[in-house]
PDB file of N, CA and C in Angstrom:
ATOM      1  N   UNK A   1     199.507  11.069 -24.604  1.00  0.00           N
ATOM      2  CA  UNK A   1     198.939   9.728 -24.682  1.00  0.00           C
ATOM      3  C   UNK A   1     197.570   9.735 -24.002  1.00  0.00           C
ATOM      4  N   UNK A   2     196.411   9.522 -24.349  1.00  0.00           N
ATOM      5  CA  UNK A   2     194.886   9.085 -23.763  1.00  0.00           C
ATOM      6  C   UNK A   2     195.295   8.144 -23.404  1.00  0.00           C
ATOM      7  N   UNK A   3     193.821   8.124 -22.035  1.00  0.00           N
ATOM      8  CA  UNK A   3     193.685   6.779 -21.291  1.00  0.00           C
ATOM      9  C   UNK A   3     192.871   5.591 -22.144  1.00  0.00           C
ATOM     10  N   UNK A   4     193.269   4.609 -22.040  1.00  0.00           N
ATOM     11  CA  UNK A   4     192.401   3.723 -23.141  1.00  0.00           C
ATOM     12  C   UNK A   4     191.442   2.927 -22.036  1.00  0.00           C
ATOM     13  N   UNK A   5     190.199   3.294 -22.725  1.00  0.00           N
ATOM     14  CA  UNK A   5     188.952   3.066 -21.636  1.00  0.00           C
ATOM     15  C   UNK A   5     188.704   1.494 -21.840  1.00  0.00           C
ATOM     16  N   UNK A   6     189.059   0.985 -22.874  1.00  0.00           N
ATOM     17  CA  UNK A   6     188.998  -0.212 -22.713  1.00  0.00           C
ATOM     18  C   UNK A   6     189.371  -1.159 -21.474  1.00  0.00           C
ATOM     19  N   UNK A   7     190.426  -0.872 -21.288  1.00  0.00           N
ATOM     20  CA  UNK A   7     190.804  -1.266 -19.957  1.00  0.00           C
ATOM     21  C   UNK A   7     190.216  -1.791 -19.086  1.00  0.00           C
ATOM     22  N   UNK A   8     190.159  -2.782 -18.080  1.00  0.00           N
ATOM     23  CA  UNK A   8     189.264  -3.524 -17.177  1.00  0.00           C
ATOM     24  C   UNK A   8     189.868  -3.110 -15.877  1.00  0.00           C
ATOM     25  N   UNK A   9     189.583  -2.381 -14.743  1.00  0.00           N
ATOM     26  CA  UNK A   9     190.296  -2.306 -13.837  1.00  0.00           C
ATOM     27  C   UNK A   9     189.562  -3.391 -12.395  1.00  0.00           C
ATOM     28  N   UNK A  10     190.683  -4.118 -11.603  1.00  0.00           N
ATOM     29  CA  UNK A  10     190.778  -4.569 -10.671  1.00  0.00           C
ATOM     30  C   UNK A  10     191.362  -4.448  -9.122  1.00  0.00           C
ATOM     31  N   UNK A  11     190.842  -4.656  -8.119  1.00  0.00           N
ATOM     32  CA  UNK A  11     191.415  -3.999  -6.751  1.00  0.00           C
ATOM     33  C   UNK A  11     192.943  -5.453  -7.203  1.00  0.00           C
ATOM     34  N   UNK A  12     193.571  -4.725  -6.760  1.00  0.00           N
ATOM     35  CA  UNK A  12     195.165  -5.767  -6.596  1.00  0.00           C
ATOM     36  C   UNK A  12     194.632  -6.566  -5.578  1.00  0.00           C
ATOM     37  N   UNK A  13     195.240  -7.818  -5.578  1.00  0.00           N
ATOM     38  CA  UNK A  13     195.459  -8.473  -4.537  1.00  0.00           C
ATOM     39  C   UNK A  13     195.940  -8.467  -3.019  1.00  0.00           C
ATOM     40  N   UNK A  14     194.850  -8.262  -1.813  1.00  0.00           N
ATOM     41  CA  UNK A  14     195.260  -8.066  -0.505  1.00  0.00           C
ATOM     42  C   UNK A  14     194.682  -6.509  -0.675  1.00  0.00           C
ATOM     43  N   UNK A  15     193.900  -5.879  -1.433  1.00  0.00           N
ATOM     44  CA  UNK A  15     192.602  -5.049  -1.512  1.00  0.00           C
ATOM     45  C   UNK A  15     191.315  -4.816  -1.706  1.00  0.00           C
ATOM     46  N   UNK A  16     190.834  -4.334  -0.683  1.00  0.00           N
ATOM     47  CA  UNK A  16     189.283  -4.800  -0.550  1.00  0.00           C
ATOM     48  C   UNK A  16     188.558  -3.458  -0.402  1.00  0.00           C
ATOM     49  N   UNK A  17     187.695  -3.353  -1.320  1.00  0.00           N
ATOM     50  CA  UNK A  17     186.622  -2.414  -1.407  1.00  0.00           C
ATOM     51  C   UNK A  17     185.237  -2.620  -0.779  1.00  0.00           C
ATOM     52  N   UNK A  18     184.813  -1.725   0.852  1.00  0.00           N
ATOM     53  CA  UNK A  18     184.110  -2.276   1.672  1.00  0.00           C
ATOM     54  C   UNK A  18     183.272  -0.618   2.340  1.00  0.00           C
ATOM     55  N   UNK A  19     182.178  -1.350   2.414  1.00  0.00           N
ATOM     56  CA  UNK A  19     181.694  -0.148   3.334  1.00  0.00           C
ATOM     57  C   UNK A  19     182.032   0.253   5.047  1.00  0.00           C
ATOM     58  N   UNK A  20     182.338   0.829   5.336  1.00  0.00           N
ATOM     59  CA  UNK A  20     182.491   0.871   6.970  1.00  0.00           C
ATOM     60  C   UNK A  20     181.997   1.919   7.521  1.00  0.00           C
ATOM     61  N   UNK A  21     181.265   1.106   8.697  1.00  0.00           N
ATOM     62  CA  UNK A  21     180.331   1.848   9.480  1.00  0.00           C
ATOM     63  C   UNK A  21     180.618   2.599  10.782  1.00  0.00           C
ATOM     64  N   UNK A  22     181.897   2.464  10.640  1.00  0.00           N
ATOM     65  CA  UNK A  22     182.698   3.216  11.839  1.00  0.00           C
ATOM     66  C   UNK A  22     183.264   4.535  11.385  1.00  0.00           C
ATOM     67  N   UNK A  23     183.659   4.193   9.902  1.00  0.00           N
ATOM     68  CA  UNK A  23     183.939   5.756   8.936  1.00  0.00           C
ATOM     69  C   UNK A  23     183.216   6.166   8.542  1.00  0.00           C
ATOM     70  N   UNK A  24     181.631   5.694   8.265  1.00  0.00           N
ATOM     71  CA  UNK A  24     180.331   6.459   7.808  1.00  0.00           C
ATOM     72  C   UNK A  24     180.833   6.355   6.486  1.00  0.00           C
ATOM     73  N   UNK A  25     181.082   5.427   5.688  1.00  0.00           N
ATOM     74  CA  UNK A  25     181.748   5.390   4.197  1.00  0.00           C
ATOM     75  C   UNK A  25     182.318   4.630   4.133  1.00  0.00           C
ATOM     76  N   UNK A  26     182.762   4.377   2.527  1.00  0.00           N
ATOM     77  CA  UNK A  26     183.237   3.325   1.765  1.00  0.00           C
ATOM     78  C   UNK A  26     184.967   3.371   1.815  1.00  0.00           C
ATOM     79  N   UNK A  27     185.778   2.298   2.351  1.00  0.00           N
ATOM     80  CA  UNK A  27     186.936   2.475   2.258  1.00  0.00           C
ATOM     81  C   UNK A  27     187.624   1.564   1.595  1.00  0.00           C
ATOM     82  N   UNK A  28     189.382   1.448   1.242  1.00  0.00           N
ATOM     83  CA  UNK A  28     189.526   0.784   0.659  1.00  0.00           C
ATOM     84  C   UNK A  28     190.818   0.126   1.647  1.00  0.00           C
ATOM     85  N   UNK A  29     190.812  -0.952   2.059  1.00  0.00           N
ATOM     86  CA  UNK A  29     191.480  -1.669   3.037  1.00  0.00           C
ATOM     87  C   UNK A  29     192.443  -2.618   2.419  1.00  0.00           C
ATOM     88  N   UNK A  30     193.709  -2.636   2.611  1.00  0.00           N
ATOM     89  CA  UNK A  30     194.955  -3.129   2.944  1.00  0.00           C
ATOM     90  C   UNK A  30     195.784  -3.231   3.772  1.00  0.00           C
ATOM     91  N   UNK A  31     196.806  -4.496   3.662  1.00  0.00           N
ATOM     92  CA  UNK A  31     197.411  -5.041   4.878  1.00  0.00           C
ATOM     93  C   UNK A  31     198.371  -4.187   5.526  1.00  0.00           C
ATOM     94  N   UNK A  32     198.640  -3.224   5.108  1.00  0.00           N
ATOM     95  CA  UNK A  32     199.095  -2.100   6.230  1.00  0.00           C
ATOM     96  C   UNK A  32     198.272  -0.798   6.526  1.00  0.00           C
ATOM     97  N   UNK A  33     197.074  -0.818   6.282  1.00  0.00           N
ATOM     98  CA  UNK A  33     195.823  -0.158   6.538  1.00  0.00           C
ATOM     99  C   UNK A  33     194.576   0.665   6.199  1.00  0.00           C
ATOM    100  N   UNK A  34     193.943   1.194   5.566  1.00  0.00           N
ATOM    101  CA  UNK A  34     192.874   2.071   5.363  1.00  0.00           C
ATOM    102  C   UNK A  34     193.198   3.016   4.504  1.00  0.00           C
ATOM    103  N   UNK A  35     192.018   3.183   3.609  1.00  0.00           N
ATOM    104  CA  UNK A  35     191.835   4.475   2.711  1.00  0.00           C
ATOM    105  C   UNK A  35     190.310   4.758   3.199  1.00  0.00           C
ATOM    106  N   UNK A  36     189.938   5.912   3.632  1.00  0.00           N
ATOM    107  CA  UNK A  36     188.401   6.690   3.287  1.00  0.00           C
ATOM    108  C   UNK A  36     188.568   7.267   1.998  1.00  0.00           C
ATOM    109  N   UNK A  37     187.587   6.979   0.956  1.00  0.00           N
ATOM    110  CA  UNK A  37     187.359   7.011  -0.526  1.00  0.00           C
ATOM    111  C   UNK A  37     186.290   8.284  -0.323  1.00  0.00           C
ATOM    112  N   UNK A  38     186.307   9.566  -0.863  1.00  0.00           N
ATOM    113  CA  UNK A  38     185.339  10.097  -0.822  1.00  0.00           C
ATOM    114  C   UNK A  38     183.763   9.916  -1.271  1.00  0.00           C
ATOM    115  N   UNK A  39     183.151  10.533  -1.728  1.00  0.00           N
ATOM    116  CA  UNK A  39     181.869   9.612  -2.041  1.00  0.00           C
ATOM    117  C   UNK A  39     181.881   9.985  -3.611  1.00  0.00           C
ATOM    118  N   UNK A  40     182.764  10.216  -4.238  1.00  0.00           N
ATOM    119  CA  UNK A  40     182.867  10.377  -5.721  1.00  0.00           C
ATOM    120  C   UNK A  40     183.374   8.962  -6.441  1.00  0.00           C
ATOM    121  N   UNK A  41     184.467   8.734  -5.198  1.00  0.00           N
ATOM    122  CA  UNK A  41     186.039   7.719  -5.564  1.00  0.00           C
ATOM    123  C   UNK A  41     185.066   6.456  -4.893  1.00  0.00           C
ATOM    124  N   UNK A  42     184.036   6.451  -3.624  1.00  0.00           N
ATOM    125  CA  UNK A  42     182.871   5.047  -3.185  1.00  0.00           C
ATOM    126  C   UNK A  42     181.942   4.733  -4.355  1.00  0.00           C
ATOM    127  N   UNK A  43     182.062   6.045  -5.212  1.00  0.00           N
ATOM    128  CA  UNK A  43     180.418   5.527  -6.474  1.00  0.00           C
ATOM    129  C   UNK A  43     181.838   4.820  -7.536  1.00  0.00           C
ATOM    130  N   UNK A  44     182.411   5.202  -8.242  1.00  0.00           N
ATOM    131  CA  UNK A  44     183.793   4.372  -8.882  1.00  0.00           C
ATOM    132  C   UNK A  44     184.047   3.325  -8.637  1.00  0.00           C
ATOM    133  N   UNK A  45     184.637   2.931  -7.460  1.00  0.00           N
ATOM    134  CA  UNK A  45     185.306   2.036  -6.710  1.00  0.00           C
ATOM    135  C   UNK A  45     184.020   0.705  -6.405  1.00  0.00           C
ATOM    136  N   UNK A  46     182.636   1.075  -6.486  1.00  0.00           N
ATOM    137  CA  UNK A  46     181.774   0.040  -6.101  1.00  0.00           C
ATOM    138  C   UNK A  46     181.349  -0.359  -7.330  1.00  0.00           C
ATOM    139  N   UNK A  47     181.739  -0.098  -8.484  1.00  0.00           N
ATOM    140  CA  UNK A  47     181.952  -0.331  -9.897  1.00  0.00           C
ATOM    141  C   UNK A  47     182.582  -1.144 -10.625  1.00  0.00           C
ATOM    142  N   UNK A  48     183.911  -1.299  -9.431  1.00  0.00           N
ATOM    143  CA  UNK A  48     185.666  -1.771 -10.000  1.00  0.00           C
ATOM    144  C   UNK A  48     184.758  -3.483  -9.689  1.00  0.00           C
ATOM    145  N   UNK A  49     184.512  -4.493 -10.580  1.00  0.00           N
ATOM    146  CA  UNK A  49     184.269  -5.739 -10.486  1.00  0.00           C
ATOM    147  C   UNK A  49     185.252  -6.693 -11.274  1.00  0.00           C
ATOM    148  N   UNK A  50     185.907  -5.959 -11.766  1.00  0.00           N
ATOM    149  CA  UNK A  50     186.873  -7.246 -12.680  1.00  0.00           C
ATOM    150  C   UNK A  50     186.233  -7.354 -13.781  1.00  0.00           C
ATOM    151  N   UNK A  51     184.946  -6.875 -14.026  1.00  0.00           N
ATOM    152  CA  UNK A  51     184.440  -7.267 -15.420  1.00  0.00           C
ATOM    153  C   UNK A  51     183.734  -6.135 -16.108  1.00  0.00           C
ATOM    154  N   UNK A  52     183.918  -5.243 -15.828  1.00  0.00           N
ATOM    155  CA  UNK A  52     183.634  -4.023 -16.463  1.00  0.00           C
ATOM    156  C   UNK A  52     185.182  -2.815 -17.153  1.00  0.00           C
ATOM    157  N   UNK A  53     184.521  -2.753 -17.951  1.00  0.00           N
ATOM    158  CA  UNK A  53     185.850  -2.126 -18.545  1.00  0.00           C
ATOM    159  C   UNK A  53     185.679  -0.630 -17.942  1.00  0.00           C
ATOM    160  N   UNK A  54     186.827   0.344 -17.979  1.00  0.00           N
ATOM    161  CA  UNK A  54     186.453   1.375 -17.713  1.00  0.00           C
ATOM    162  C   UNK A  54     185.171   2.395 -18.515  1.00  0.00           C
ATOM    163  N   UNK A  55     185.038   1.984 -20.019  1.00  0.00           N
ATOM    164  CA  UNK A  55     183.657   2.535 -20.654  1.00  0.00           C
ATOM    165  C   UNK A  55     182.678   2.627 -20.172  1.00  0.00           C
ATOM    166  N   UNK A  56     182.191   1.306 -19.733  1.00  0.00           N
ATOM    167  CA  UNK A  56     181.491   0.704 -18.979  1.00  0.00           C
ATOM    168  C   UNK A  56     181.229   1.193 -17.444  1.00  0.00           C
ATOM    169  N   UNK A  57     182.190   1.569 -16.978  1.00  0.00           N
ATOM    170  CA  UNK A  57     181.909   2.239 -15.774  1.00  0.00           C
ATOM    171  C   UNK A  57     181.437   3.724 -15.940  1.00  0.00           C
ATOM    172  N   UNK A  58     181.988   4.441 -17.053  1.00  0.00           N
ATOM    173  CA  UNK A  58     181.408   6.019 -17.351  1.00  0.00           C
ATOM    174  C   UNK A  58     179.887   5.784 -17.890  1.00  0.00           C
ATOM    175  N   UNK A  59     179.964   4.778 -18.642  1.00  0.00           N
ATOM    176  CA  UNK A  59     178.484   4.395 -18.998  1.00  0.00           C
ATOM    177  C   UNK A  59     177.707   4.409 -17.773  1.00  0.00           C
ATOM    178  N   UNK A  60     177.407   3.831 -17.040  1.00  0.00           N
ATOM    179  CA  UNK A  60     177.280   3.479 -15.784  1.00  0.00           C
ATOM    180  C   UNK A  60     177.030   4.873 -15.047  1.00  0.00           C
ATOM    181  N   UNK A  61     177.960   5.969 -14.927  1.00  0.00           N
ATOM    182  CA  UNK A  61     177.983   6.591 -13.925  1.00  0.00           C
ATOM    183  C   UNK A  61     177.075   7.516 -14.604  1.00  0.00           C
ATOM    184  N   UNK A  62     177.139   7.489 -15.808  1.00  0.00           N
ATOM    185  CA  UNK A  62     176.831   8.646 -16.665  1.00  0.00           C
ATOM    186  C   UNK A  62     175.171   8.386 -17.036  1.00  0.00           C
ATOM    187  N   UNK A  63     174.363   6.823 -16.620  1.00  0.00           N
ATOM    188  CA  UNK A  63     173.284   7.188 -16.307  1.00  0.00           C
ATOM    189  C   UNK A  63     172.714   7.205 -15.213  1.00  0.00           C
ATOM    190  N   UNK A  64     173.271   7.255 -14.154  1.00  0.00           N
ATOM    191  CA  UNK A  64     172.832   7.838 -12.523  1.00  0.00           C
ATOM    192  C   UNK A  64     173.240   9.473 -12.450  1.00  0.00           C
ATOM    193  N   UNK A  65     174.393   9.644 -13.539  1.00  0.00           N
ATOM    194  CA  UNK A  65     174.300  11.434 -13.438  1.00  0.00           C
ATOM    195  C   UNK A  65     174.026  12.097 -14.477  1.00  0.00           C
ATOM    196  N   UNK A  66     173.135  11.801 -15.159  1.00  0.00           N
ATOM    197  CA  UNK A  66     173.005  12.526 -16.921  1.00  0.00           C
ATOM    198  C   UNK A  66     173.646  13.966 -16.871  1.00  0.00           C
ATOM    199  N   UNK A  67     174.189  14.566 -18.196  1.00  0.00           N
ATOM    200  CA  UNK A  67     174.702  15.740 -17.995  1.00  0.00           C
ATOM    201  C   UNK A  67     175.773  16.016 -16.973  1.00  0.00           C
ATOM    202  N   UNK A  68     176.365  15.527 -16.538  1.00  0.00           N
ATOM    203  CA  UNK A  68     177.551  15.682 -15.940  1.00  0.00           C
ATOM    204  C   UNK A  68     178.538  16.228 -16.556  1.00  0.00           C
ATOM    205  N   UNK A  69     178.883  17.373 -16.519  1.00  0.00           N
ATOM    206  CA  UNK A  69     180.206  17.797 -17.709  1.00  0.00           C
ATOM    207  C   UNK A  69     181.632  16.728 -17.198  1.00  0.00           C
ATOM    208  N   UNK A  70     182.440  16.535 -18.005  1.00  0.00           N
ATOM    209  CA  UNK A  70     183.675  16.062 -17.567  1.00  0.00           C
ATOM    210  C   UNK A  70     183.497  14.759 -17.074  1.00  0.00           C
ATOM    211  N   UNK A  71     182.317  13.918 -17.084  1.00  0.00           N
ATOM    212  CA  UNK A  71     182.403  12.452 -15.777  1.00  0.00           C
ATOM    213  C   UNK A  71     183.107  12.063 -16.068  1.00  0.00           C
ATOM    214  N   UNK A  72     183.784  11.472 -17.757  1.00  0.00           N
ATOM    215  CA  UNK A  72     184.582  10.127 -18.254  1.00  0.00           C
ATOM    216  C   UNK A  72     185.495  11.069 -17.887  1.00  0.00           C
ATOM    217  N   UNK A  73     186.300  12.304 -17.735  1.00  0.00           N
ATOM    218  CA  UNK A  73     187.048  12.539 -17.802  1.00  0.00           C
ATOM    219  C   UNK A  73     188.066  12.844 -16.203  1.00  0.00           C
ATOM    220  N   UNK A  74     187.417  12.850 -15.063  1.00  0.00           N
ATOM    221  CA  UNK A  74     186.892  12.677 -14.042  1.00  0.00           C
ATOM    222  C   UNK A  74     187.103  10.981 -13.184  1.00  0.00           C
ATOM    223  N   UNK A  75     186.678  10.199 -14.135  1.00  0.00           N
ATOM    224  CA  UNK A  75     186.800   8.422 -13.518  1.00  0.00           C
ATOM    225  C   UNK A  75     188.061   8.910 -14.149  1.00  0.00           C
ATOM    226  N   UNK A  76     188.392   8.955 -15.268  1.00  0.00           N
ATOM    227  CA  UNK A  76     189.603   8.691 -15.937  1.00  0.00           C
ATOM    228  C   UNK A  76     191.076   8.653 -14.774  1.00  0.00           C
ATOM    229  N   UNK A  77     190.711  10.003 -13.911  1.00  0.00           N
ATOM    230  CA  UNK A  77     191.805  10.660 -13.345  1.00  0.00           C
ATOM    231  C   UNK A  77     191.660  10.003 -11.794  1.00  0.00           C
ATOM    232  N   UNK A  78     190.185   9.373 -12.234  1.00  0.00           N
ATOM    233  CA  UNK A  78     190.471   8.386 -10.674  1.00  0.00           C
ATOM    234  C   UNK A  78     191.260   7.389 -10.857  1.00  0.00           C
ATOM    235  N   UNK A  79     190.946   6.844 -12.051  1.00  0.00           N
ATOM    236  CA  UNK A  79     192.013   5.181 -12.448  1.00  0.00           C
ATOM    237  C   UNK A  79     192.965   5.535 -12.460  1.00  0.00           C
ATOM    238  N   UNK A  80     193.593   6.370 -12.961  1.00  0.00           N
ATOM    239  CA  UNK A  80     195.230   7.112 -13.170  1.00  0.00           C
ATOM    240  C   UNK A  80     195.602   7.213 -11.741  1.00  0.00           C
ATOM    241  N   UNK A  81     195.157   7.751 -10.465  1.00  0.00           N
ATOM    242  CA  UNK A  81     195.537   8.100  -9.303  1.00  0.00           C
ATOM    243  C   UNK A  81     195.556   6.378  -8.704  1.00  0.00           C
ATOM    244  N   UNK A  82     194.215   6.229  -8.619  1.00  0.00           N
ATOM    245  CA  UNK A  82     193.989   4.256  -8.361  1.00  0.00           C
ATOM    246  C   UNK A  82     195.339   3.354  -8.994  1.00  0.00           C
ATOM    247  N   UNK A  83     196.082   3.824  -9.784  1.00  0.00           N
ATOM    248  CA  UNK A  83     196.629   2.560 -10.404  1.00  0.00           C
ATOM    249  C   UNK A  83     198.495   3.382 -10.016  1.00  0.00           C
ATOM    250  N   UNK A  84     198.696   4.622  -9.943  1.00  0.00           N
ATOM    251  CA  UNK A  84     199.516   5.285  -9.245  1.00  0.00           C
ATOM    252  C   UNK A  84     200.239   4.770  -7.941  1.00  0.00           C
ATOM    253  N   UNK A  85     198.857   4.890  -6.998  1.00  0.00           N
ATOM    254  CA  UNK A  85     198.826   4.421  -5.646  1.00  0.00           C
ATOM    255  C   UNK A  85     198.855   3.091  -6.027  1.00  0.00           C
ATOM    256  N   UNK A  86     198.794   2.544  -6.513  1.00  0.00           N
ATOM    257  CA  UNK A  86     198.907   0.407  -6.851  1.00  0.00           C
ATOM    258  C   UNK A  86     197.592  -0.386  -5.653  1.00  0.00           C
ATOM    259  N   UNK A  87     196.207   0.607  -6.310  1.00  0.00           N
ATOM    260  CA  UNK A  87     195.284  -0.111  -5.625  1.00  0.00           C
ATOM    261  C   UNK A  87     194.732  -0.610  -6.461  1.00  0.00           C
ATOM    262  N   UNK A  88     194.947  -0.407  -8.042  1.00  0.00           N
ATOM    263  CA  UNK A  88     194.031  -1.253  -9.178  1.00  0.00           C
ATOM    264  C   UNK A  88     195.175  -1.783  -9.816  1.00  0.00           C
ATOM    265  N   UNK A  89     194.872  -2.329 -10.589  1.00  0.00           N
ATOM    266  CA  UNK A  89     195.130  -3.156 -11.684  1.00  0.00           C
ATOM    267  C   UNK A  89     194.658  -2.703 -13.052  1.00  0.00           C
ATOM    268  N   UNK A  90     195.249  -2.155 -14.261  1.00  0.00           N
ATOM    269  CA  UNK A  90     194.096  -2.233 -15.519  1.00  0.00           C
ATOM    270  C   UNK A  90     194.926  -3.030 -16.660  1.00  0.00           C
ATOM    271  N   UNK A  91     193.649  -3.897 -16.449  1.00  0.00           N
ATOM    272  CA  UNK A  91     194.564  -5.254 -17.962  1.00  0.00           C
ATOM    273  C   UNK A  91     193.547  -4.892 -19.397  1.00  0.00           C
TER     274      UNK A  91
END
């Protein structure tokens, strides 16, 4: 089964995508505590708005990194892990 990029992904409710300056990076915070996002999963994750579909986000990434082998394929396996862990949402 492919991932269908259509998809819109969202932080769930009682998750917040934030920079912190105490971790030197972007984390992703819930009510029983902390994720440090590497700086692959901080360029993704500062993406996730509720109104971008996942296309849209490879679009996106894919012109701040032209030539990137694998990117869509790459976010793909971030949303799959993101929605695993039940920090997104994709409607």
């Amino acid at each position: 089964m492919s991932f269908d990029r259509s998809k819109t992904p969202t932080w769930r409710p009682g998750y917040r995508f934030q920079y912190e300056p105490a971790q030197k990076g972007h984390v992703l915070l819930y009510p029983e505590g902390m994720i440090k996002l590497n700086d692959s999963a901080a360029l993704i994750g500062g993406l996730i708005d509720g109104q971008r579909d996942v296309a849209a986000i490879i679009a996106e990434l894919d012109k701040q990194f032209p030539g990137v082998p694998e990117l869509g394929d790459d976010i793909e396996q971030f949303m799959e892990v993101a929605r695993a862990q039940h920090w997104i949402e994709l409607a």
